[in-house]
Protein backbone atom coordinates (compact mmCIF):
# COMPACT_ATOMS: atom_id res chain seq x y z
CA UNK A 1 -66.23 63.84 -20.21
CA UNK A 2 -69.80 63.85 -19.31
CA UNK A 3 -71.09 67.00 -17.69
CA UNK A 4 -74.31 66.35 -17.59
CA UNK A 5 -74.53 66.77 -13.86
CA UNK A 6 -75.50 70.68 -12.53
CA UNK A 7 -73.24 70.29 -9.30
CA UNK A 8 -69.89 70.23 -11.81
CA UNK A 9 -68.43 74.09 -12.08
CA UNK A 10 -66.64 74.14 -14.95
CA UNK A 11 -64.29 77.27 -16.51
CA UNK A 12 -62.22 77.96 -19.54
CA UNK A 13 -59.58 79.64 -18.48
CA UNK A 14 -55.76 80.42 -19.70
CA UNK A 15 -53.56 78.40 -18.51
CA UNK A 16 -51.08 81.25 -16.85
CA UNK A 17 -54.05 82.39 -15.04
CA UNK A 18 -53.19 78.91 -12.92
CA UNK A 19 -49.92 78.36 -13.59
CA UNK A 20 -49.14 78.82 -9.92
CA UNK A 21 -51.06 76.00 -8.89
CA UNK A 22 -49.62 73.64 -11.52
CA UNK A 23 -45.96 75.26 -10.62
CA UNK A 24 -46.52 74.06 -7.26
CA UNK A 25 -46.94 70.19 -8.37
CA UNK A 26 -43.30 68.69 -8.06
CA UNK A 27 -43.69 66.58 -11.26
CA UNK A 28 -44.41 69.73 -13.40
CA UNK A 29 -42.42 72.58 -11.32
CA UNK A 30 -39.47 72.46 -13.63
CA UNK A 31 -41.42 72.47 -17.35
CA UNK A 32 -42.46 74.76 -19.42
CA UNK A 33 -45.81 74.22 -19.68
CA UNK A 34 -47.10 77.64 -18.36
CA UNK A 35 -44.81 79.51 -20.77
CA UNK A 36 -45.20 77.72 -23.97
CA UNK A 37 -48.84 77.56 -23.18
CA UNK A 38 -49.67 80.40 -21.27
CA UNK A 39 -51.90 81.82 -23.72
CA UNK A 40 -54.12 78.14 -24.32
CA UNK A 41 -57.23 78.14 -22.78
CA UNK A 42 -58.20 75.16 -20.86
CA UNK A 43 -60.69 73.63 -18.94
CA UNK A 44 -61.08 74.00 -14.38
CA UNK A 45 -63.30 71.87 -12.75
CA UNK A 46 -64.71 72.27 -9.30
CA UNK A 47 -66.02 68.64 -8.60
CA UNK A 48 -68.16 67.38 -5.46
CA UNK A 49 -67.65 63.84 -3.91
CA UNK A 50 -69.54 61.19 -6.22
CA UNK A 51 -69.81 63.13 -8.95
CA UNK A 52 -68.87 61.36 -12.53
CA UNK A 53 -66.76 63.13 -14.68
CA UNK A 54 -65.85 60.44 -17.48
CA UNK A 55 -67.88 57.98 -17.90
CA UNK A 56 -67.09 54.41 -19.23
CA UNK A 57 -67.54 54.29 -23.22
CA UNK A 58 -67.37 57.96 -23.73
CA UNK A 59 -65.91 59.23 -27.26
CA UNK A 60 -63.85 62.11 -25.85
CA UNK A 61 -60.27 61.08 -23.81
CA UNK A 62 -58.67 63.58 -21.99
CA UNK A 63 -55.69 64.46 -20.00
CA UNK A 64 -56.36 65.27 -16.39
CA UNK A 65 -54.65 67.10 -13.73
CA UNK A 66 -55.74 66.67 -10.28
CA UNK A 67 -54.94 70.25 -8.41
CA UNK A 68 -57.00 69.61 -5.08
CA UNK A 69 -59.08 66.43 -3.24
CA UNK A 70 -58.81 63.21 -4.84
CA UNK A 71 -60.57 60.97 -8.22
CA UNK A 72 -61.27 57.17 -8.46
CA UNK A 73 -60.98 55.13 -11.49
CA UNK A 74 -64.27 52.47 -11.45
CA UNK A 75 -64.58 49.96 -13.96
CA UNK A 76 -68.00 48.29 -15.31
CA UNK A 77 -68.04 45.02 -15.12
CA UNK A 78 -69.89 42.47 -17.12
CA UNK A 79 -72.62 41.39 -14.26
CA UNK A 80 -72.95 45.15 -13.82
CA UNK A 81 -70.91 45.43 -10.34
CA UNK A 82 -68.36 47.77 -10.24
CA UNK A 83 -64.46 47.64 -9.32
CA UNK A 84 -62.46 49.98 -8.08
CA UNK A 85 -59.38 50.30 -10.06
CA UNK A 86 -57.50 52.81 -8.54
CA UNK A 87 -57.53 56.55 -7.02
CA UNK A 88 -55.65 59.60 -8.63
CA UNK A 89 -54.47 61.76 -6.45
CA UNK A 90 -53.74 65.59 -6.09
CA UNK A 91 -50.88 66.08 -7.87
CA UNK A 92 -51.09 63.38 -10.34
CA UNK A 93 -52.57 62.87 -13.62
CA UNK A 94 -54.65 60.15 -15.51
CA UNK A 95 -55.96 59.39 -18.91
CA UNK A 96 -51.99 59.31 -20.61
CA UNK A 97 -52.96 55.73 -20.96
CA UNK A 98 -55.79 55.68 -22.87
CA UNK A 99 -54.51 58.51 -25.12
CA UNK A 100 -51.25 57.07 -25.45
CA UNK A 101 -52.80 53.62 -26.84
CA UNK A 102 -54.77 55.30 -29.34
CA UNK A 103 -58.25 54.19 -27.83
CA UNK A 104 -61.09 55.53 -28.99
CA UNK A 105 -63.32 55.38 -26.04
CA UNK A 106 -62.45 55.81 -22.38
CA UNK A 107 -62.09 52.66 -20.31
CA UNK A 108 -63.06 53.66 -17.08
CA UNK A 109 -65.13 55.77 -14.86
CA UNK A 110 -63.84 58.36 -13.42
CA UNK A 111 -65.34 59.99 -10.48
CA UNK A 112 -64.92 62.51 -7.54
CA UNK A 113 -64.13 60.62 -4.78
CA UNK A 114 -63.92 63.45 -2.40
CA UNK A 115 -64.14 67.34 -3.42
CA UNK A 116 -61.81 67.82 -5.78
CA UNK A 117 -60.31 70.58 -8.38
CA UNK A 118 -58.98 69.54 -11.48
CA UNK A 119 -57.82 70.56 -15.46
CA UNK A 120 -58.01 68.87 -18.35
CA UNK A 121 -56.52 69.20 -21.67
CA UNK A 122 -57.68 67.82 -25.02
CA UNK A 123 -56.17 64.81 -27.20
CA UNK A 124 -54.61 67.63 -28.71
CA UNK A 125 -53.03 70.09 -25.83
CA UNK A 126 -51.71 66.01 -24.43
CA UNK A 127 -49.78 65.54 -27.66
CA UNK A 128 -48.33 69.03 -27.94
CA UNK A 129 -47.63 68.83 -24.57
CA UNK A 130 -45.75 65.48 -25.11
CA UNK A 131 -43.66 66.90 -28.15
CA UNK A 132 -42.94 70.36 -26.37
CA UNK A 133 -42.11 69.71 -23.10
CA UNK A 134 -40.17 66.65 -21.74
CA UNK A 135 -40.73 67.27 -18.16
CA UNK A 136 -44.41 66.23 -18.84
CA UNK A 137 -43.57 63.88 -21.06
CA UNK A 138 -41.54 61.52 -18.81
CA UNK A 139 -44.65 62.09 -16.40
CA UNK A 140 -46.79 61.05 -18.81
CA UNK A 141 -44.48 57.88 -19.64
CA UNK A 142 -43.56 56.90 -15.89
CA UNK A 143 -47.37 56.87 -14.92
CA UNK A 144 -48.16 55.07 -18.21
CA UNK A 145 -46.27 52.75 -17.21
CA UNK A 146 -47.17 52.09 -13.78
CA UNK A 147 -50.63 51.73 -14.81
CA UNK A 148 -50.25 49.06 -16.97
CA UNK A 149 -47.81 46.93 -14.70
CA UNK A 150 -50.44 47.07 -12.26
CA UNK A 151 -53.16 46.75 -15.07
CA UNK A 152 -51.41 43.29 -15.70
CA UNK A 153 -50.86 42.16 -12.32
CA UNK A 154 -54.49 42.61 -11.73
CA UNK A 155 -55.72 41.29 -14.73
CA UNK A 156 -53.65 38.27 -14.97
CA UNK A 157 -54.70 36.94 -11.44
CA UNK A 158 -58.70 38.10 -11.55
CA UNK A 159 -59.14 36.05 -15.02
CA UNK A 160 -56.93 33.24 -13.56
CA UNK A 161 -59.47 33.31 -10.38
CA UNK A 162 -62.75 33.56 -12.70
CA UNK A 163 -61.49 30.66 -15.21
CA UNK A 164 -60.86 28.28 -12.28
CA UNK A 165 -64.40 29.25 -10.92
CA UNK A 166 -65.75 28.84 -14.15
CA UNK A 167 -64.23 25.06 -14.28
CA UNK A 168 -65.04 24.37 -10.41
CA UNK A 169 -68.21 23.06 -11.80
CA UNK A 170 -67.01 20.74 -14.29
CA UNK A 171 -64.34 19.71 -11.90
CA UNK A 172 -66.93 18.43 -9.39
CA UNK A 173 -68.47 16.55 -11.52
CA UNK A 174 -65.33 14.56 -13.14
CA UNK A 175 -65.09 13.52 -9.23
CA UNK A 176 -68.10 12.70 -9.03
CA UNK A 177 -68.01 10.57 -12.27
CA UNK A 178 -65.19 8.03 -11.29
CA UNK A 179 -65.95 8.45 -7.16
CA UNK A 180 -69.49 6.49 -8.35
CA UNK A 181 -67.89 4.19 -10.69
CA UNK A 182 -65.18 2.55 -7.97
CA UNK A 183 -68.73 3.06 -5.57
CA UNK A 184 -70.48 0.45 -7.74
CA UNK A 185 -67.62 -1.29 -8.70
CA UNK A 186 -67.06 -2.50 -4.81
CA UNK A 187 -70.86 -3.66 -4.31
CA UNK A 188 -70.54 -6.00 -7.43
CA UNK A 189 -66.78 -7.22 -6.02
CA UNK A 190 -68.89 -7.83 -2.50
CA UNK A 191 -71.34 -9.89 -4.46
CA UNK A 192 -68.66 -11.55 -6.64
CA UNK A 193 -67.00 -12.60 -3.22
CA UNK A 194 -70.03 -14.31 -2.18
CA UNK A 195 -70.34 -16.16 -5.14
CA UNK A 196 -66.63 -17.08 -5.20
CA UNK A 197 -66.46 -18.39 -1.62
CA UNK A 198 -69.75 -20.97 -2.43
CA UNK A 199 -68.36 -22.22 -5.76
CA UNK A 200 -65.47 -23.12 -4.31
CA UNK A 201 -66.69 -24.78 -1.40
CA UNK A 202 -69.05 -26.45 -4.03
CA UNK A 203 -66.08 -27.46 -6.41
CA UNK A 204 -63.82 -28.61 -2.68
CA UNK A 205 -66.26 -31.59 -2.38
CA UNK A 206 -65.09 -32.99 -5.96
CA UNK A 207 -60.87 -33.61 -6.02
CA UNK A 208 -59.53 -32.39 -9.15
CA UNK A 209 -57.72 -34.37 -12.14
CA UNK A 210 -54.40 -33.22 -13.13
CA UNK A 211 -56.42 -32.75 -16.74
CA UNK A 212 -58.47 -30.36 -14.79
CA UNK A 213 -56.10 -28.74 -12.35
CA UNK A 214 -53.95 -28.05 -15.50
CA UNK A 215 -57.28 -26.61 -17.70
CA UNK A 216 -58.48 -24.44 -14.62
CA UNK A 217 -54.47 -23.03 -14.19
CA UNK A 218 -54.50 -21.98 -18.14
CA UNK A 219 -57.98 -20.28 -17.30
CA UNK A 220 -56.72 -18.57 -14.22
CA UNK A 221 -53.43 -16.82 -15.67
CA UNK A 222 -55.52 -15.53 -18.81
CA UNK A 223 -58.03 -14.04 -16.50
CA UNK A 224 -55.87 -11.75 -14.09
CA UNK A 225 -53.24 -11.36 -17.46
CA UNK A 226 -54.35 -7.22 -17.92
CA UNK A 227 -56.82 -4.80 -17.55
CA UNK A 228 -56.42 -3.38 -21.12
CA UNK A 229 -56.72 -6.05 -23.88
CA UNK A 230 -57.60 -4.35 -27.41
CA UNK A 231 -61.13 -2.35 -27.55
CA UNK A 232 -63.84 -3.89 -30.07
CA UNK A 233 -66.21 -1.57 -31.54
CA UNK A 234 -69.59 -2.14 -30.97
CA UNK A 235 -70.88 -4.63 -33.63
CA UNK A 236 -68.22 -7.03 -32.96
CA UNK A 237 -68.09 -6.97 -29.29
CA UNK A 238 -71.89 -7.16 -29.64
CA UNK A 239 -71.41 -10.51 -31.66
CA UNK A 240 -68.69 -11.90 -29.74
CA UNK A 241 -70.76 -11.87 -26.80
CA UNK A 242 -74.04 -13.07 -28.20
CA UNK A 243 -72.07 -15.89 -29.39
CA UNK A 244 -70.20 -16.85 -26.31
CA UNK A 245 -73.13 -17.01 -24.52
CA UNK A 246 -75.22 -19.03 -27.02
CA UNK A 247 -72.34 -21.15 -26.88
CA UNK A 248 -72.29 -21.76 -22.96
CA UNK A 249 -76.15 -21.92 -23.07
CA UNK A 250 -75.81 -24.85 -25.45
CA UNK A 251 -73.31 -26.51 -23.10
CA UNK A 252 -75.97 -26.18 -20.48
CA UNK A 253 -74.33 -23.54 -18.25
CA UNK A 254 -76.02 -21.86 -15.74
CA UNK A 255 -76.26 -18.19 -16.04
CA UNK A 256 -75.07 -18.01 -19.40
CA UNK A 257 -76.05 -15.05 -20.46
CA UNK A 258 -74.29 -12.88 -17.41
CA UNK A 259 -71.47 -14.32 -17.63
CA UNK A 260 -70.77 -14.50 -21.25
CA UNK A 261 -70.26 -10.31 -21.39
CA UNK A 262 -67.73 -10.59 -18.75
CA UNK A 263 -65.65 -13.27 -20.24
CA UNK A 264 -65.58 -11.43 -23.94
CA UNK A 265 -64.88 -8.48 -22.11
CA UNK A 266 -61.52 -10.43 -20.47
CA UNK A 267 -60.85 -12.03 -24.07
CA UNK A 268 -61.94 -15.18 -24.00
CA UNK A 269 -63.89 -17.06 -27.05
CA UNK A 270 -65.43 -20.88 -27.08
CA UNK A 271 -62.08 -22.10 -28.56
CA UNK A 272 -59.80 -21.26 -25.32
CA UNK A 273 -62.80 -22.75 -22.86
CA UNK A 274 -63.28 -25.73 -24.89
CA UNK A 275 -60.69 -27.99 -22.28
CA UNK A 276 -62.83 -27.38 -19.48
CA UNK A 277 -66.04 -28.41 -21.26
CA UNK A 278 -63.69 -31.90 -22.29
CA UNK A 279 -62.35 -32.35 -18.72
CA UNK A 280 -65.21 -31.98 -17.22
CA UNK A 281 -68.77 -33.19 -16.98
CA UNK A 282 -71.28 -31.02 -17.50
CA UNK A 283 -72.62 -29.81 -14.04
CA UNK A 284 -68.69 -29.53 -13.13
CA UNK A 285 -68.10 -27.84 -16.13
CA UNK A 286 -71.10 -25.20 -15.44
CA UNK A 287 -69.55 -25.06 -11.86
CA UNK A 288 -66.28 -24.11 -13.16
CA UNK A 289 -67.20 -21.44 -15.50
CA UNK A 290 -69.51 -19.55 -13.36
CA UNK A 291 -66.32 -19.88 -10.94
CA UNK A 292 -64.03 -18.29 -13.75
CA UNK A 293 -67.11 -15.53 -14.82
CA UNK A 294 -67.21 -14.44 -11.44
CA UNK A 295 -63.36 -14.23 -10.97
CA UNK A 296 -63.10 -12.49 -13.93
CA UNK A 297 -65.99 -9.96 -13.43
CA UNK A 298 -64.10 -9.61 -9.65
CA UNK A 299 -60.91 -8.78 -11.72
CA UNK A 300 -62.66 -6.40 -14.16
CA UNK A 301 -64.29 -4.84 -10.86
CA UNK A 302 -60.24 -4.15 -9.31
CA UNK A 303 -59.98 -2.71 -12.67
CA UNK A 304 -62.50 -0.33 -12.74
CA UNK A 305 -61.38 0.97 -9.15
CA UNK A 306 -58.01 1.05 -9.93
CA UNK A 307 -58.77 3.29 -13.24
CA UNK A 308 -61.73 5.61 -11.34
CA UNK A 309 -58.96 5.89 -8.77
CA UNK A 310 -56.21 6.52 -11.16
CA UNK A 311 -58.65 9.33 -12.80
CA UNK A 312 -58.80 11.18 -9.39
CA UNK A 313 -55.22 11.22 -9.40
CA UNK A 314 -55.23 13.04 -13.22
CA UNK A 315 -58.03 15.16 -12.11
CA UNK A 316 -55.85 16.73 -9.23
CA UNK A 317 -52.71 16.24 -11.15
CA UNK A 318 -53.82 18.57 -13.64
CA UNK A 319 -55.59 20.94 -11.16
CA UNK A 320 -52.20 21.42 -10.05
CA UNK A 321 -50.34 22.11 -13.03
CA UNK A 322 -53.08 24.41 -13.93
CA UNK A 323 -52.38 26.41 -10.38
CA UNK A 324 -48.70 25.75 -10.11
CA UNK A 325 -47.05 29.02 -10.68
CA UNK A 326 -43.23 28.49 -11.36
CA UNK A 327 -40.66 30.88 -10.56
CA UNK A 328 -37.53 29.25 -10.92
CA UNK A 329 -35.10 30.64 -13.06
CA UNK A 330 -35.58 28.05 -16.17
CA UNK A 331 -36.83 24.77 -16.40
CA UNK A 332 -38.05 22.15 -18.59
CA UNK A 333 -41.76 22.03 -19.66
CA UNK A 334 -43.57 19.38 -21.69
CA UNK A 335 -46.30 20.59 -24.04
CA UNK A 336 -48.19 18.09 -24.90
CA UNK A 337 -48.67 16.95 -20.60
CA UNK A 338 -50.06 20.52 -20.31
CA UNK A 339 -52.08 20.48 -23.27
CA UNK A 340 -53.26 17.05 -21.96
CA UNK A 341 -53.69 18.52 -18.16
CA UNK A 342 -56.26 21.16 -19.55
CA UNK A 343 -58.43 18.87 -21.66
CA UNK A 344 -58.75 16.77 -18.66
CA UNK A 345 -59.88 19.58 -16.51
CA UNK A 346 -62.38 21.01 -19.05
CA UNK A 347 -63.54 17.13 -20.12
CA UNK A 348 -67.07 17.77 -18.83
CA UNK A 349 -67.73 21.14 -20.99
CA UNK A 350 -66.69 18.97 -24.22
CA UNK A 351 -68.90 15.95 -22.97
CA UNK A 352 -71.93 18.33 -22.60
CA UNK A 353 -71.78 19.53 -26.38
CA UNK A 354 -70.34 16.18 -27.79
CA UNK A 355 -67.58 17.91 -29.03
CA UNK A 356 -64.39 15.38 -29.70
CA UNK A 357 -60.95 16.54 -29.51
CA UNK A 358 -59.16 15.59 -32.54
CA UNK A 359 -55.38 15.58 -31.03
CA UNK A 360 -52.00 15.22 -33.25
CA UNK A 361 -49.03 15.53 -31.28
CA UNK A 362 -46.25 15.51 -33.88
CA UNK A 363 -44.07 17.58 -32.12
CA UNK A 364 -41.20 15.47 -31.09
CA UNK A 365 -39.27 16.38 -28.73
CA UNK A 366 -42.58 18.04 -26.94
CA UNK A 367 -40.40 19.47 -24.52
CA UNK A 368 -39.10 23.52 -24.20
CA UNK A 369 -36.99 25.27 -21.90
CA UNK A 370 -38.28 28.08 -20.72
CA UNK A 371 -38.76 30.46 -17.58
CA UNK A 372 -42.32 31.20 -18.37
CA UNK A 373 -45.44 29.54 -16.69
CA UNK A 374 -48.94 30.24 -16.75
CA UNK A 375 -49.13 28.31 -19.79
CA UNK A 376 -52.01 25.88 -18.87
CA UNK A 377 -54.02 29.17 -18.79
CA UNK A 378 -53.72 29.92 -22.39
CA UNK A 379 -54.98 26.63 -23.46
CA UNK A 380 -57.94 26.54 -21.15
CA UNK A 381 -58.89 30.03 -22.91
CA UNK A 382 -58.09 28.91 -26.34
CA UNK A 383 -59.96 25.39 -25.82
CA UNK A 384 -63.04 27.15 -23.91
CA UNK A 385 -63.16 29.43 -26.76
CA UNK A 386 -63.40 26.63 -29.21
CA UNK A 387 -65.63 24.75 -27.56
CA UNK A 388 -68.02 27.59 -26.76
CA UNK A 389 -67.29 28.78 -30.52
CA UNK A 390 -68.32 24.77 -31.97
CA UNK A 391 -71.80 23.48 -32.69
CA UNK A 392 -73.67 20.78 -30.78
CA UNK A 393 -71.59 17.10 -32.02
CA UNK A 394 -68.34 19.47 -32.99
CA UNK A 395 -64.64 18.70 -33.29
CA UNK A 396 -61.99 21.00 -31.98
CA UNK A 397 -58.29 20.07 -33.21
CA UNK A 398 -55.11 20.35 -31.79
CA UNK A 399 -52.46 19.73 -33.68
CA UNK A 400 -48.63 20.55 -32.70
CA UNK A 401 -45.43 20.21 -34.82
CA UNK A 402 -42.13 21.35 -34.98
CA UNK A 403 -40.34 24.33 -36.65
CA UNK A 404 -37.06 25.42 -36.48
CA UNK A 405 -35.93 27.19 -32.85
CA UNK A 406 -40.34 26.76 -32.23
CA UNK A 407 -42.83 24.24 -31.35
CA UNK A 408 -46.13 25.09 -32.44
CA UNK A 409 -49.43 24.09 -31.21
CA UNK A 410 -52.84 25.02 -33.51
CA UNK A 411 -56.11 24.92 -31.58
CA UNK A 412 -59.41 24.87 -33.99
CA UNK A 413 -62.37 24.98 -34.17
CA UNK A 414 -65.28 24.45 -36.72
CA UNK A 415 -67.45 27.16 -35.71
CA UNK A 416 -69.27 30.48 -37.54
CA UNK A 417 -65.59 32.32 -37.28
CA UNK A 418 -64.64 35.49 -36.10
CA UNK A 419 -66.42 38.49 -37.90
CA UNK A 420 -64.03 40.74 -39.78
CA UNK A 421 -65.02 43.69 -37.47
CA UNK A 422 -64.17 41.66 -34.49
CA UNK A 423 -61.18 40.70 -35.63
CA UNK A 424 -58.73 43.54 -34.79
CA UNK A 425 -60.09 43.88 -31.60
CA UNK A 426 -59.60 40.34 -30.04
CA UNK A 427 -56.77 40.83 -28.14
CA UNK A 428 -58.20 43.64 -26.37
CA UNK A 429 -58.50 44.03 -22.74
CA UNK A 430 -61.78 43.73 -21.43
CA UNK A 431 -63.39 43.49 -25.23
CA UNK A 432 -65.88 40.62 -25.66
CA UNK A 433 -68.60 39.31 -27.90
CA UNK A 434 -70.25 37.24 -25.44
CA UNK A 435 -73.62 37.74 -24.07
CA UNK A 436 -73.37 40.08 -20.69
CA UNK A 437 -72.10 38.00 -17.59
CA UNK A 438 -70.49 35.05 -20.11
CA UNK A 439 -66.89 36.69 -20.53
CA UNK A 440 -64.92 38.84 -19.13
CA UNK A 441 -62.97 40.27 -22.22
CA UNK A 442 -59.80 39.21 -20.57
CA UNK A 443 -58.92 35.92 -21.62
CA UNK A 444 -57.31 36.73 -25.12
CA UNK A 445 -55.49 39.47 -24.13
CA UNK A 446 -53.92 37.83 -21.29
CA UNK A 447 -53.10 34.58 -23.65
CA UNK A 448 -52.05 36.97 -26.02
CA UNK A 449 -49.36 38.80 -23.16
CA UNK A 450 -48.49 35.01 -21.80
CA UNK A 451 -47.26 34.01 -25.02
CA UNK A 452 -45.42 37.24 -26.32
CA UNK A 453 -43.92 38.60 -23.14
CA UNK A 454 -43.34 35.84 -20.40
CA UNK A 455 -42.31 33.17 -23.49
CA UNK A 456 -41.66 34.85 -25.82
CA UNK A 457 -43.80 33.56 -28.86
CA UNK A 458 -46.32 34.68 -31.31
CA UNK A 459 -49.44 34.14 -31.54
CA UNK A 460 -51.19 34.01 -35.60
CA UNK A 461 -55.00 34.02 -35.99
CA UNK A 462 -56.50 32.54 -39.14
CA UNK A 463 -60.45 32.53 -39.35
CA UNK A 464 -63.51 32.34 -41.98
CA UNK A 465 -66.56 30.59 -41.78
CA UNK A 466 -66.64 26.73 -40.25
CA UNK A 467 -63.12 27.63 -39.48
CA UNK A 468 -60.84 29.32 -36.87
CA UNK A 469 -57.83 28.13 -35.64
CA UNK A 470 -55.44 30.34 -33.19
CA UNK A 471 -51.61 29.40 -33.61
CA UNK A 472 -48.77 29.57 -31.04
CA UNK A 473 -45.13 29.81 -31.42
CA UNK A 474 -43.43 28.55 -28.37
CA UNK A 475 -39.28 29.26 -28.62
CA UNK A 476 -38.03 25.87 -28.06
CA UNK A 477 -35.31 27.49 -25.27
CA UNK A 478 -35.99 29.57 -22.95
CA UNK A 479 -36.53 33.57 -24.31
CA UNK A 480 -37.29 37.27 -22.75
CA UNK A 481 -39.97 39.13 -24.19
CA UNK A 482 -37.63 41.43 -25.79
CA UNK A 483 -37.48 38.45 -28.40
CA UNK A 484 -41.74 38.44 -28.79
CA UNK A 485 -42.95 39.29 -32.32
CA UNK A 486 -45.79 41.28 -32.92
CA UNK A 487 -49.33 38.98 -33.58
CA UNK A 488 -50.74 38.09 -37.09
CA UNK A 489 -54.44 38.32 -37.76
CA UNK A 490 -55.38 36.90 -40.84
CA UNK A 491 -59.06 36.69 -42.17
CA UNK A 492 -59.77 33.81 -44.71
């Protein structure tokens, strides 16, 4: 408690000498505190408005009584603002939380938020006060308890706010990405069009041979056959092009070098355009392909729109599934879709660090049945941990599998690891190692409460240098959190 301040009156008093006062508080008229006690000396504070009696970080926890006026709990946050947590009234008590979680530092500020009287007993007087007199100690509980429902209510929708303003920005851009693409995809169709509409009025002046006809038809269903023929890596698509083209420059058609790229891309090599270069001569023939190259570049371009259109659709597909808070009483959820929702939503963090996502999705079935959501959440902490934790050109892996009555999903990463002192403390709220205004110290501890109480799982931590990797057990139908086990930190 920090006293520093010369407007705080402070006695040590017995506590009989104001037993009357406590008497008169309903929750502790009917213990014994003033009789087994009586004789303990304890501390009365007279407290003006504003005035800070615990402040956040302080070594010394203690049990407070409010007997007159009325206390606020602030908390610190990272960009140095403050939030009001809640107000203790007269009557009530606060602290039992702290205390009763073993912390060694208080949480919160604590301050006068109007004149106010109030006691305070030690870490000490609390826990004889617990063991001697179970008035207080169901108090002590009940409040507890209270706190830390609304402690998680809080908690779980401010970091589920913050981590979809921290991914607004990357969001944006994905639209941006594929809204450009389909944008420059219709300006070369336009052109193609033009070019289309005076080939063939070029080629209408000539009639067609059935030779010809049948050579162009061949041409025409291989064009518009699919979008997605097999990728070629670099080198080879590189040669297959360079070769097509020398190929149609050789036969003397025009613009042999543009086109060429866009027929590869389609699938097409020298051998299957080799019956239009026989049926027909070679001014027709240079007609006709720069017919099919700009047909085929059209067909590419309705490809490109469709997919940049198609990657909209993901992008607010898996906005919603990130947002979509289920309450029915049980349903069926598939893993590896929400895994795959996340990763598309946090796409443009990976992209800016070069960081590729090994994935292994063994798990088969990938579905469980559960009455839990929220779970896009805890991958878009685990995976914005990894990425944040992996060097520039990194891999993060995620792997899931299948073990009896779980399916279990591993998120890595390749990074420095998690420091042995750290360790123990990771799934505390509001505890973080990144730089001020970077974190929140929320995200672990809320993945970590996701996972045990609303599914149900566990949640094992293995880490040493270049490698980290967080584990989750998901039951594989649905489970209360009665059936959660406890976490397992392990340090390689």
């Amino acid at each position: 408690m920090s006293e520093g301040s010369q407007s705080i009156q402070a006695e040590h008093v017995a506590l009989r000498e104001i037993a009357p006062r406590i008497a008169c508080i309903p929750a502790f008229a009917q213990s014994s505190l003033c009789t087994t006690f009586g004789d303990d000396r304890i501390d009365l504070f007279h407290v003006p408005a504003g005035t800070v009696l615990v402040k956040s970080g302080d070594s010394q926890i203690y049990y407070l009584i409010v007997l007159e006026g009325k206390l606020r709990a602030d908390r610190l946050e990272q960009d140095g603002t403050v939030t009001v947590v809640g107000f203790i009234s007269s009557g009530e008590g606060c602290g039992e939380t702290a205390l009763m979680q073993g912390k060694a530092y208080a949480t919160f500020n604590i301050v006068a938020h109007e004149d106010s009287v109030a006691v305070r007993f030690t870490r000490e007087q609390f826990w004889q006060l617990l063991a001697c007199c179970p008035e207080i100690r169901s108090v002590a509980i009940r409040d507890m308890n209270s706190r830390l429902q609304a402690y998680q209510v809080e908690a779980l929708h401010r970091e589920k706010l913050v981590t979809l303003g921290t991914l607004a920005a990357g969001l944006m851009h994905e639209l941006n990405n594929p809204g450009s693409a389909a944008k420059r995809a219709a300006a070369t169709l336009r052109e193609n069009l033009v070019r289309l509409q005076e080939l063939s009025l070029r080629a209408s002046e000539h009639p067609k041979t059935p030779e010809q006809i049948g050579c162009l038809k061949s041409l025409l269903e291989h064009a518009v056959r699919s979008c997605r023929l097999q990728a070629l890596s670099s080198i080879d698509q590189s040669e297959a092009e360079e070769a097509l083209s020398e190929w149609l420059a050789a036969a003397k058609v025009e613009n042999a070098y543009i086109i060429g790229p866009s027929l590869v891309e389609m699938g097409f090599n020298p051998e299957e355009l080799a019956c239009a270069q026989q049926a027909f001569d070679a001014q027709a023939f240079s007609n006709a392909l720069n017919w099919l190259g700009s047909l085929v570049s059209s067909f590419s371009q309705v490809c490109a729109i469709e997919e940049s259109i198609g990657r909209v659709t993901d992008l607010v597909m898996a906005v919603k599934k990130f947002a979509w808070d289920d309450r029915a009483t049980s349903r069926s959820l598939d893993v590896h879709d929400s895994i795959q929702s996340t990763l598309t939503i946090l796409s443009h963090k990976l992209r800016i660090k070069h960081i590729k996502v090994e994935k292994r999705f063994d798990a088969s079935p990938s579905i469980i049945e559960t009455r839990g959501s929220a779970l896009s959440q805890v991958w878009t902490n685990l995976i914005d941990n990894a990425a944040d934790a992996s060097p520039m050109n990194g891999a993060i892996e995620v792997s899931t599998w299948t073990e009896p009555d779980w399916l279990v999903v591993s998120i890595g990463d390749h990074g420095s690891g998690i420091p042995k002192d750290v360790m123990p403390h990771i799934f505390e709220a509001f505890f973080t190692t990144k730089p001020q205004g970077s974190g929140t110290g929320l995200g672990l501890e809320i993945v970590h409460r996701i996972i045990t109480q609303v599914f149900g799982g566990r949640i094992d931590v293995e880490s040493g240098p270049g490698n980290t990797s967080f584990v989750v057990r998901l039951p594989r139908q649905a489970a209360t959190a009665e059936a959660a086990q406890p976490v397992q930190v392990a340090t390689a």
